[in-house]
Structures are given as C-alpha cells and as structure tokens.
Protein backbone atom coordinates (compact mmCIF):
# COMPACT_ATOMS: atom_id res chain seq x y z
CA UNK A 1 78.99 -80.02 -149.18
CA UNK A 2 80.70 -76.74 -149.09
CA UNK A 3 82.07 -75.61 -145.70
CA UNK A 4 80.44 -72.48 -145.37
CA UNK A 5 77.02 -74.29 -146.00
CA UNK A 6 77.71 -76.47 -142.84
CA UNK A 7 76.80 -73.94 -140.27
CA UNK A 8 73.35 -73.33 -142.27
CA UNK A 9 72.71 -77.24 -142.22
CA UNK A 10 73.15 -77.42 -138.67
CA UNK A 11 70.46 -74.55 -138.20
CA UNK A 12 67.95 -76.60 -140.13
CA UNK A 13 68.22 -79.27 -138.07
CA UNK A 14 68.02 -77.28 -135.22
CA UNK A 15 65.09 -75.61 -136.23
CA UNK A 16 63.91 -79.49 -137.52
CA UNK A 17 64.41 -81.20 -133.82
CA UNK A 18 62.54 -77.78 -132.07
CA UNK A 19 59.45 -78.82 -134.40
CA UNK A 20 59.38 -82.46 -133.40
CA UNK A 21 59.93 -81.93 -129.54
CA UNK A 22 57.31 -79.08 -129.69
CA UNK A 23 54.91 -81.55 -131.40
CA UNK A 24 55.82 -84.13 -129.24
CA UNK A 25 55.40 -82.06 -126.06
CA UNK A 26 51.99 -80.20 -127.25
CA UNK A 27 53.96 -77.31 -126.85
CA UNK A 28 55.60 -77.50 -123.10
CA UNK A 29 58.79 -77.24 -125.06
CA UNK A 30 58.27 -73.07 -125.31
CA UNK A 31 56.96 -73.06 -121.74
CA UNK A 32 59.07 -70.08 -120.13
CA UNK A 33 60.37 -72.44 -117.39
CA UNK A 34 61.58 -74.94 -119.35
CA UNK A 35 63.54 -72.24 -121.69
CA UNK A 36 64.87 -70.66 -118.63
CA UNK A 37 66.10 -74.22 -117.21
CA UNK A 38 67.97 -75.03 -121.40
CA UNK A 39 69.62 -71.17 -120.69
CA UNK A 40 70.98 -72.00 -117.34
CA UNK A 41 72.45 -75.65 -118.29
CA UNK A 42 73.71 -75.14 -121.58
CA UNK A 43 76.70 -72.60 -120.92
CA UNK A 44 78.24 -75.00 -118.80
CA UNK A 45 78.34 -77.83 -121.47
CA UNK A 46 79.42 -75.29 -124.32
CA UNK A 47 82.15 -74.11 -122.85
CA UNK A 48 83.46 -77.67 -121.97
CA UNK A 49 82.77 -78.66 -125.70
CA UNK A 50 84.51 -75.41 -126.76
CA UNK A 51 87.28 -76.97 -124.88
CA UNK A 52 87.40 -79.93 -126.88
CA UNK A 53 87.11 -78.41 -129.88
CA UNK A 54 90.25 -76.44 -129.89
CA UNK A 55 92.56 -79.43 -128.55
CA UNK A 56 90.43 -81.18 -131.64
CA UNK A 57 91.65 -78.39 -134.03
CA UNK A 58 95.01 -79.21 -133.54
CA UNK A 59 94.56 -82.99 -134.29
CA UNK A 60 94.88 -83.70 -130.33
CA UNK A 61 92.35 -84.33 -127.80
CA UNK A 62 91.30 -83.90 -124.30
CA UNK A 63 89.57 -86.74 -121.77
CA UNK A 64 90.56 -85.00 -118.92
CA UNK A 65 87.80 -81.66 -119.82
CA UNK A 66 85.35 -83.33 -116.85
CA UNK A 67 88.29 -84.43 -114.71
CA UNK A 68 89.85 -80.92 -114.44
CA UNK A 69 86.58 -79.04 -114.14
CA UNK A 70 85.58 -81.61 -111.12
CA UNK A 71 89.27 -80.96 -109.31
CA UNK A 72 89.55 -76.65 -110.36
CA UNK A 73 85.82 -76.70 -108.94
CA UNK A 74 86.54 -78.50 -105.92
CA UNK A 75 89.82 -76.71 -104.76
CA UNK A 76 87.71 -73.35 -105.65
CA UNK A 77 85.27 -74.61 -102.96
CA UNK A 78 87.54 -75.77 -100.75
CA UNK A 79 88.24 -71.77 -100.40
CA UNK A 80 84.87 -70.89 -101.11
CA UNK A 81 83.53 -72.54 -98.00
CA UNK A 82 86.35 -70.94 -95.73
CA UNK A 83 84.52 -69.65 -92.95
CA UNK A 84 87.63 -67.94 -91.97
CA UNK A 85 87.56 -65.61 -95.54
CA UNK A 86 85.21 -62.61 -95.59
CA UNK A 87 82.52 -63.25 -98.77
CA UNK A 88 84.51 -61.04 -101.07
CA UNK A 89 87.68 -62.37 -100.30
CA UNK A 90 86.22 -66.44 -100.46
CA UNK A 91 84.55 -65.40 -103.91
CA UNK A 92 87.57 -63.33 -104.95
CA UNK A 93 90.28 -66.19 -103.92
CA UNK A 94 87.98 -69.07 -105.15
CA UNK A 95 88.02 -67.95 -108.15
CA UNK A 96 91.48 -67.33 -108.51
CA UNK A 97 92.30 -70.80 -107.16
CA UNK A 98 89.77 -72.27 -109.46
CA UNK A 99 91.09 -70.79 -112.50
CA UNK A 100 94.85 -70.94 -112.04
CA UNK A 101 94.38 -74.72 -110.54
CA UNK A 102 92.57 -75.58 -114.50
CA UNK A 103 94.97 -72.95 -116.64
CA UNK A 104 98.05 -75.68 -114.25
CA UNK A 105 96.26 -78.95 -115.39
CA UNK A 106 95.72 -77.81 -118.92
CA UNK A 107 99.67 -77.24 -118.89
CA UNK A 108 100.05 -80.45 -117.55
CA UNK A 109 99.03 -81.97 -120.61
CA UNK A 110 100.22 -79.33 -122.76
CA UNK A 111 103.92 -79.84 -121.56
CA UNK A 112 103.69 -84.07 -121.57
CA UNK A 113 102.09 -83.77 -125.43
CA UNK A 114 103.89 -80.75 -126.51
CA UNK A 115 107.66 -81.86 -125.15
CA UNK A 116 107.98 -85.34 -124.33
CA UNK A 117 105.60 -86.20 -127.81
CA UNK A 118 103.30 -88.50 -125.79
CA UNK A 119 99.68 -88.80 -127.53
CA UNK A 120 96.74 -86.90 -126.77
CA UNK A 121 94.89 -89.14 -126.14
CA UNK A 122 97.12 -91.18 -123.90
CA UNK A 123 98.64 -88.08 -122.06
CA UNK A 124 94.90 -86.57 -121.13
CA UNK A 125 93.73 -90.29 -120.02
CA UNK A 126 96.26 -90.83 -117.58
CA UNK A 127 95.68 -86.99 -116.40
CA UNK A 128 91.83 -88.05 -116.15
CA UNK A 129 92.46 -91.08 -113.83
CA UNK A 130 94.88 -88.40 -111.91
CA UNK A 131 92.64 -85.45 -111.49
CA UNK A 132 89.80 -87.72 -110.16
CA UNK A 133 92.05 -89.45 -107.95
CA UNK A 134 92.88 -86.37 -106.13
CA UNK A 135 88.83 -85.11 -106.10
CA UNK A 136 88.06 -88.23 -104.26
CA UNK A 137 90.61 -88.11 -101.78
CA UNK A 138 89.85 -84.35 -101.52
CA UNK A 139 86.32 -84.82 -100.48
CA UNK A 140 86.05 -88.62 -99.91
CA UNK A 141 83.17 -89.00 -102.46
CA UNK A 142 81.41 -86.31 -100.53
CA UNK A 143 80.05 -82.63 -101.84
CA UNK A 144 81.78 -79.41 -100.40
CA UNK A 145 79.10 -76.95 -99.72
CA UNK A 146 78.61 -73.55 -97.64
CA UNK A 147 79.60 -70.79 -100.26
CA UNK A 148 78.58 -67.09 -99.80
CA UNK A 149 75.10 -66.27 -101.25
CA UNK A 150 76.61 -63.69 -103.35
CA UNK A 151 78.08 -66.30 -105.23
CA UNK A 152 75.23 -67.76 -106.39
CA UNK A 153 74.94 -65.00 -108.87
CA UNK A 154 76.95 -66.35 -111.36
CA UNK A 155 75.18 -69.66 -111.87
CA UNK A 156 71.37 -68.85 -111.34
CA UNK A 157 71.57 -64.64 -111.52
CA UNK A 158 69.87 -62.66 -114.30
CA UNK A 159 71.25 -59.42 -115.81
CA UNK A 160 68.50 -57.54 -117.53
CA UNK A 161 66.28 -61.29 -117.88
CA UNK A 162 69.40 -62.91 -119.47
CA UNK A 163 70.94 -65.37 -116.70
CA UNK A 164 74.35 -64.76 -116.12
CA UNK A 165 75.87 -68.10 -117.40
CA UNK A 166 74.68 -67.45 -120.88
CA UNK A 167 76.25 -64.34 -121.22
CA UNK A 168 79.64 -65.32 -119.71
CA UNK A 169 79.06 -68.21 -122.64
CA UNK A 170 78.49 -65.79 -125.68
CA UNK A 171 81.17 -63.60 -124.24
CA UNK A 172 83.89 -66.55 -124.53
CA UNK A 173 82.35 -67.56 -127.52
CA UNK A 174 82.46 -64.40 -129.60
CA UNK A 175 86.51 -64.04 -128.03
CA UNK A 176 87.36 -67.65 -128.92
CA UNK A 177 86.18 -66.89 -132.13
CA UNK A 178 88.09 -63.69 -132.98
CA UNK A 179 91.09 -65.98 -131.47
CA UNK A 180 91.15 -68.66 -133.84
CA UNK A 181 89.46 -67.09 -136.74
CA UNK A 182 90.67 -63.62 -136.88
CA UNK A 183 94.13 -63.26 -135.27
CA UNK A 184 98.11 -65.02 -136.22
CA UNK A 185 97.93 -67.77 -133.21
CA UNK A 186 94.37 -69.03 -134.49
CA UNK A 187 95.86 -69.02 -137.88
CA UNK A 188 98.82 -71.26 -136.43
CA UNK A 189 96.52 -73.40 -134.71
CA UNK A 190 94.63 -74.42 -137.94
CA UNK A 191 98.27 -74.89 -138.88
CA UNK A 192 99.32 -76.81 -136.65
CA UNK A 193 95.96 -79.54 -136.92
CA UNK A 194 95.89 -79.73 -140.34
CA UNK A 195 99.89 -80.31 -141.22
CA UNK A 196 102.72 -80.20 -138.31
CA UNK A 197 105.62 -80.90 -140.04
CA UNK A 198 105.10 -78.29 -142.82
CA UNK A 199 103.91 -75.87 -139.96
CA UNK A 200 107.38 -76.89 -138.16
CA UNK A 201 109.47 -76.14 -141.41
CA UNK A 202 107.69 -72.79 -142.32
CA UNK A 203 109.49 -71.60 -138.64
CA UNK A 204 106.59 -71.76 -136.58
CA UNK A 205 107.13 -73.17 -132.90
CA UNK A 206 104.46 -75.85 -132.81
CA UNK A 207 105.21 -76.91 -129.01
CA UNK A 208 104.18 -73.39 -128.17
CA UNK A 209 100.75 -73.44 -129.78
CA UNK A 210 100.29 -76.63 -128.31
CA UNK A 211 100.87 -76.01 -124.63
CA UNK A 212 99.35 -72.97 -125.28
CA UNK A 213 96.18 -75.22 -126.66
CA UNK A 214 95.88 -77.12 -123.40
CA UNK A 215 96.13 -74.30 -121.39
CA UNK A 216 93.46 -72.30 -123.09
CA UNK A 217 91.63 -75.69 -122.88
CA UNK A 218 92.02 -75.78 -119.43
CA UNK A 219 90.94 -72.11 -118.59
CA UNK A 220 88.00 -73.16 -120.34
CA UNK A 221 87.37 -76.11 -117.91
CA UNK A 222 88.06 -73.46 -114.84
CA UNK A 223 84.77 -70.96 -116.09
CA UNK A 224 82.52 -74.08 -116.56
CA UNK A 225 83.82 -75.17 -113.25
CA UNK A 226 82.83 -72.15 -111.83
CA UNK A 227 79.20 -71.94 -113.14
CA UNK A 228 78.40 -75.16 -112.01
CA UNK A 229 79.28 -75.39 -108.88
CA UNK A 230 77.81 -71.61 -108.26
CA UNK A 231 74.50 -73.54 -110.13
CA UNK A 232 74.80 -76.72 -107.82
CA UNK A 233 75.76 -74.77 -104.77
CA UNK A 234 78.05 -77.59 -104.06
CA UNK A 235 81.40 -78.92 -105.65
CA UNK A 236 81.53 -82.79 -106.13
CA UNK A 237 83.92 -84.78 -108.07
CA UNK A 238 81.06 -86.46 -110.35
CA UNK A 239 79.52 -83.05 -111.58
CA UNK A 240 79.66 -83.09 -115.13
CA UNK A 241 80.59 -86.15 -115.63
CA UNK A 242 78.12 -87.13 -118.66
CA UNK A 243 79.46 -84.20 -120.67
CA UNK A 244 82.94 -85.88 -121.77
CA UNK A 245 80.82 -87.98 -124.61
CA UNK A 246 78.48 -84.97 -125.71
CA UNK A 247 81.46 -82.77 -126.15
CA UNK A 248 83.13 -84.99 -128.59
CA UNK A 249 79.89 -85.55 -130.05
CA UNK A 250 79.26 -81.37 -130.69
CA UNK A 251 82.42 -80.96 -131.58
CA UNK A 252 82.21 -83.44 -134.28
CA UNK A 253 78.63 -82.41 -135.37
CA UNK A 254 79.49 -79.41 -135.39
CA UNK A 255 81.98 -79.78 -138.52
CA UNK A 256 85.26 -79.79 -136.97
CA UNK A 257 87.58 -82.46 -138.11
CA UNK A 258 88.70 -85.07 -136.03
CA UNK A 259 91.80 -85.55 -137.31
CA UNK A 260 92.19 -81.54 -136.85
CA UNK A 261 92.69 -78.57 -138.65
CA UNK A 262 89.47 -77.25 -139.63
CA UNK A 263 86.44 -76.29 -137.83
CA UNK A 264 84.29 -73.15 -137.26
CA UNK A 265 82.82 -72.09 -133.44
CA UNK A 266 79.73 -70.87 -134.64
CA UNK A 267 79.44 -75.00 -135.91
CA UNK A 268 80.26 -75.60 -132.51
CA UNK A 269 77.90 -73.57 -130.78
CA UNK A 270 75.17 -75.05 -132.84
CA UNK A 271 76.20 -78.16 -132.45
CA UNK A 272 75.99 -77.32 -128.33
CA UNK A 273 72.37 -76.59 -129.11
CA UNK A 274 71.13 -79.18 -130.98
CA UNK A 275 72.75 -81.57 -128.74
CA UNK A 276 71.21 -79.85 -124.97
CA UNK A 277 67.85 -79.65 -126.82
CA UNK A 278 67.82 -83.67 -127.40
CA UNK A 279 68.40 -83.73 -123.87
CA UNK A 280 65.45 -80.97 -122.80
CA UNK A 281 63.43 -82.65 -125.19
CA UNK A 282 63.57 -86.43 -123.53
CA UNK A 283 62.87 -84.89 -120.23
CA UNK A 284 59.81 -83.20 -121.03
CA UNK A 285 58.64 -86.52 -122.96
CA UNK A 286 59.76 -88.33 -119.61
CA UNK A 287 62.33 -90.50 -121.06
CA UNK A 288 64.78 -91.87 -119.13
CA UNK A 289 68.35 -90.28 -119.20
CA UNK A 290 70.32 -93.29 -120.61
CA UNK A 291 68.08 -93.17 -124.18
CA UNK A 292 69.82 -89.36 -124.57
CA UNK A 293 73.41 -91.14 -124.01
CA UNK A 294 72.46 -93.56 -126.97
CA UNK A 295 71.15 -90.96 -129.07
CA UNK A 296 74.44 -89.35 -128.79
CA UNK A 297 76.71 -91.97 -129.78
CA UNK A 298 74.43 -92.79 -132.44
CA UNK A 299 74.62 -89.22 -133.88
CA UNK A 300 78.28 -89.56 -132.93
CA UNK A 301 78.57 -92.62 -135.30
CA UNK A 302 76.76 -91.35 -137.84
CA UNK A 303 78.63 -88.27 -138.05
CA UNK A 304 82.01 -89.68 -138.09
CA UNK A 305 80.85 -92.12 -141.02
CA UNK A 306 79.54 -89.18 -143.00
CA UNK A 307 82.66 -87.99 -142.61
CA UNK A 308 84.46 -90.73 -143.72
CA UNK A 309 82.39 -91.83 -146.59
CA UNK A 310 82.76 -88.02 -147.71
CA UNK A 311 86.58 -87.59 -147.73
CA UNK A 312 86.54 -90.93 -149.55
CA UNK A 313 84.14 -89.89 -152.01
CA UNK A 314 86.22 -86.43 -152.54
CA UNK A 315 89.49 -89.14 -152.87
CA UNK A 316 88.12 -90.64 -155.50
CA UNK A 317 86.54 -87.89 -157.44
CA UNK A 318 90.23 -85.88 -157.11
CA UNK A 319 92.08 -89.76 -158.78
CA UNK A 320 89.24 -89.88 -161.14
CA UNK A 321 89.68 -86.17 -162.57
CA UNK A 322 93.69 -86.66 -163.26
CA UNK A 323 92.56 -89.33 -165.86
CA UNK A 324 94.04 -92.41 -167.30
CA UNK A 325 96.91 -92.40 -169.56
CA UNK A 326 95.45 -92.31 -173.04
C-alpha cells in the first residue's frame, strides 16, 4: 500500500462506518443535534491525539497527554474561579496559567528524555502518576467551578454556525501541518523518528527537537484543556481520562509509525473521526460505553498487526529481489 493512498483508505472507511451507523440508527445519525454534539466533542480529543502523534513521530511517546491536560485545566480554574479577578482579567490570566503550566510539563518530559536519555515511555509514566497526584491534592477529588459566563464561549460558542472548538481544531491542525510537513524543524523531526544517530552525525541537535517535541506536545494538552473545561464548566482531575487509549489508537490508524518517523496529520485527523464516530454511533444505538473501549483496542490490535505483517512482507520481498548466488 502506497503512502499517499493511506489517507484515501481511511476516507472509505469513514464514509463505510457513517453508512452502517446511519442504517443502524434509521437515520438519527444526521439528526442536527447529534452532529452538533460530534462537532463540540471531537476538537478536544484531536488535539490530544495530535499530541501524541508528534511525540510518536519522533519514535517517543506521551502517557502523561490526559494527566497534563487534567493539572493545566485545573490550575487555569483555580484562577478562573477567582472572585477577586475582574472576568477579563480571570479569562485573560487563566489562560495564561493554563497554557504556560502544560508548555512547563511538556518540558518536563522533554528535558528528562531529551538530556538524561530516560525512555519515553518511562519518563511520561512517572510524569502521569505526578501530574495526577498534584490534581487530587489540588481539588481533593472534587470539581472547581464558578468561571465567568464569557468563558463559556470557547467550548459551546458558535461563530457564523461553526462552534468555536472546531475551528480552534482546524486552525491547529492546518499550522501543525505546515510545521511538520512544510518547514526545516518538521523536516528534522521526521529525522529524528526515523534514524537518530544518522540525524546526530549529519549536525543536527536532536535534544533540541526533542524538548522542543514535548513542549509543543504539551501546548497541545493546554488548548484541549481549555475547551473542556470551558465545555464542562468545571475543571476535574478525571476529565478526559478515556482519551489516553483512543489517541494512541488514531494515531496509529491513522498511518503514523509507531516506532516513528513517518506519518501524515491529515491521517491523523481522519483517524480522529473515524474513531469519535464509533463512539457517537454506540450512543445513539444505546450501547454501553465500555463496548467502544473494546472496539478500540481491537482496531488498535489489528492495526499494529497490519503493520507488522506488512513491514515483514516488504522484508522479505526486498531479501527475495537481491537473489541467490547463481
């Protein structure tokens, strides 16, 4: 399968799963309220997964996504709530606090993987267990609440019909992909994923893309931290917390190598699709929530097999073409 066929595959079975859930649901699937509701959730959830993806690209990872969205959002309520603030300045400063606190925790991991070498996956555990530490001690397994209406805009507001989270979404999706697609540091990225110690010896700094990785990662975290807790009107350390599977599940259906150094965000952003329409879908067929979690990890599965069984197959077609000595 050609990679530039990948993204066209994906649409198919987009367009393949609308069919069955629209047969299945006599329709209610293209009821306006229901298409409203998928525009509103999904933003959140792609711009986590877009989070993933480019720690992903570079052959890393990153378990803490949920973790630092939960603590950014929470600290940004903590302000947001300050009946002290004027609603400007509380929206203004929560913000601020909410992004810087998840562009700090993304260079948290950044500077353990990048300088001290530690794994991925190991570093962004351990920051996991950290960040939701401190959210539970921060509210005590409660919600933080009481934001200026104003606010609300951002996670249930409309611009024109289109709500407010999608476009922040295709905004950061159309920049992230002119970042890693079209500029030098996306080109050093790919780089970085798909060979570090050539990447090293052709003079390129690969602790900076790294940290720089996280970070981005993390900023990423902060704007989905923001939408939901503007959707939610409330900040609590558990929000989100079923999107740390489904974003390693997009990222990988959405053709990105786990083992980094390739993948596309327009695969990604399908991938978000397909993935938050299985979801819709069992809801309007009334079925309960922990069938979607299977279905993901079964797609999840499947996927990484494909995967597998392909680069084997292309192994042994490359040995096969060399020959045998005659």
């Amino acid at each position: 399968m050609k990679k530039t066929n990948e993204v066209y595959i994906l649409l198919g079975v987009l367009g393949l799963i609308i069919a069955v859930f629209a047969i299945l649901s006599g329709g209610a699937l293209f009821d306006g309220g229901v298409i409203q509701t998928f525009a509103f959730q999904f933003p959140e959830f792609g711009l986590l997964t877009l989070g993933m993806m480019i720690a992903i690209l570079t052959g890393g990872i990153n378990m803490s996504l949920v973790s630092t969205a939960a603590l950014s959002g929470i600290l940004g309520a903590m302000v947001l709530s300050n009946p002290a603030l004027e609603p400007a300045q509380a929206i203004t400063l929560g913000i601020v606090v909410c992004m810087v606190s998840a562009a700090a925790m993304g260079a948290l991991n950044g500077a353990i993987i990048s300088f001290l070498n530690v794994p991925p996956m190991l570093v962004t555990i351990g920051t996991m267990t950290l960040f939701e530490g401190i959210s539970l001690n921060l509210t005590e397994g409660g919600a933080i609440s009481g934001f200026p209406e104003e606010f609300f805009t951002i996670g249930t507001g409309s611009v024109l019909g289109i709500p407010v989270p999608l476009l922040f979404f295709v905004i950061v999706a159309v920049a992230l992909f002119f970042l890693l697609e079209k500029t030098v540091w996306g080109e050093k990225v790919y780089m970085v994923g798909s060979n570090p110690k050539v990447t090293r010896y052709s003079g390129i700094n690969n602790k900076a893309v790294l940290f720089g990785v996280y970070i981005l990662s993390g900023l990423l975290c902060g704007l989905a931290a923001i939408i939901m807790i503007s959707r939610y009107n409330s900040a609590k350390v558990d929000y989100g917390a079923s999107y740390l599977l489904q974003t390693v599940a997009a990222v990988v259906l959405g053709g990105t190598s786990i083992s980094g150094g390739y993948g596309k965000v327009a695969g990604t952003v399908v991938a978000v699709l397909i993935i938050q329409l299985i979801t819709t879908g069992f809801n309007i067929l009334g079925v309960n929530k922990l069938y979607t979690d299977i279905c993901v990890g079964v797609v999840l599965i499947a996927v990484l097999a494909a995967n597998t069984l392909k680069g084997a197959s292309k192994k042994k077609i490359s040995f096969s073409k060399k020959g045998n000595p005659a």
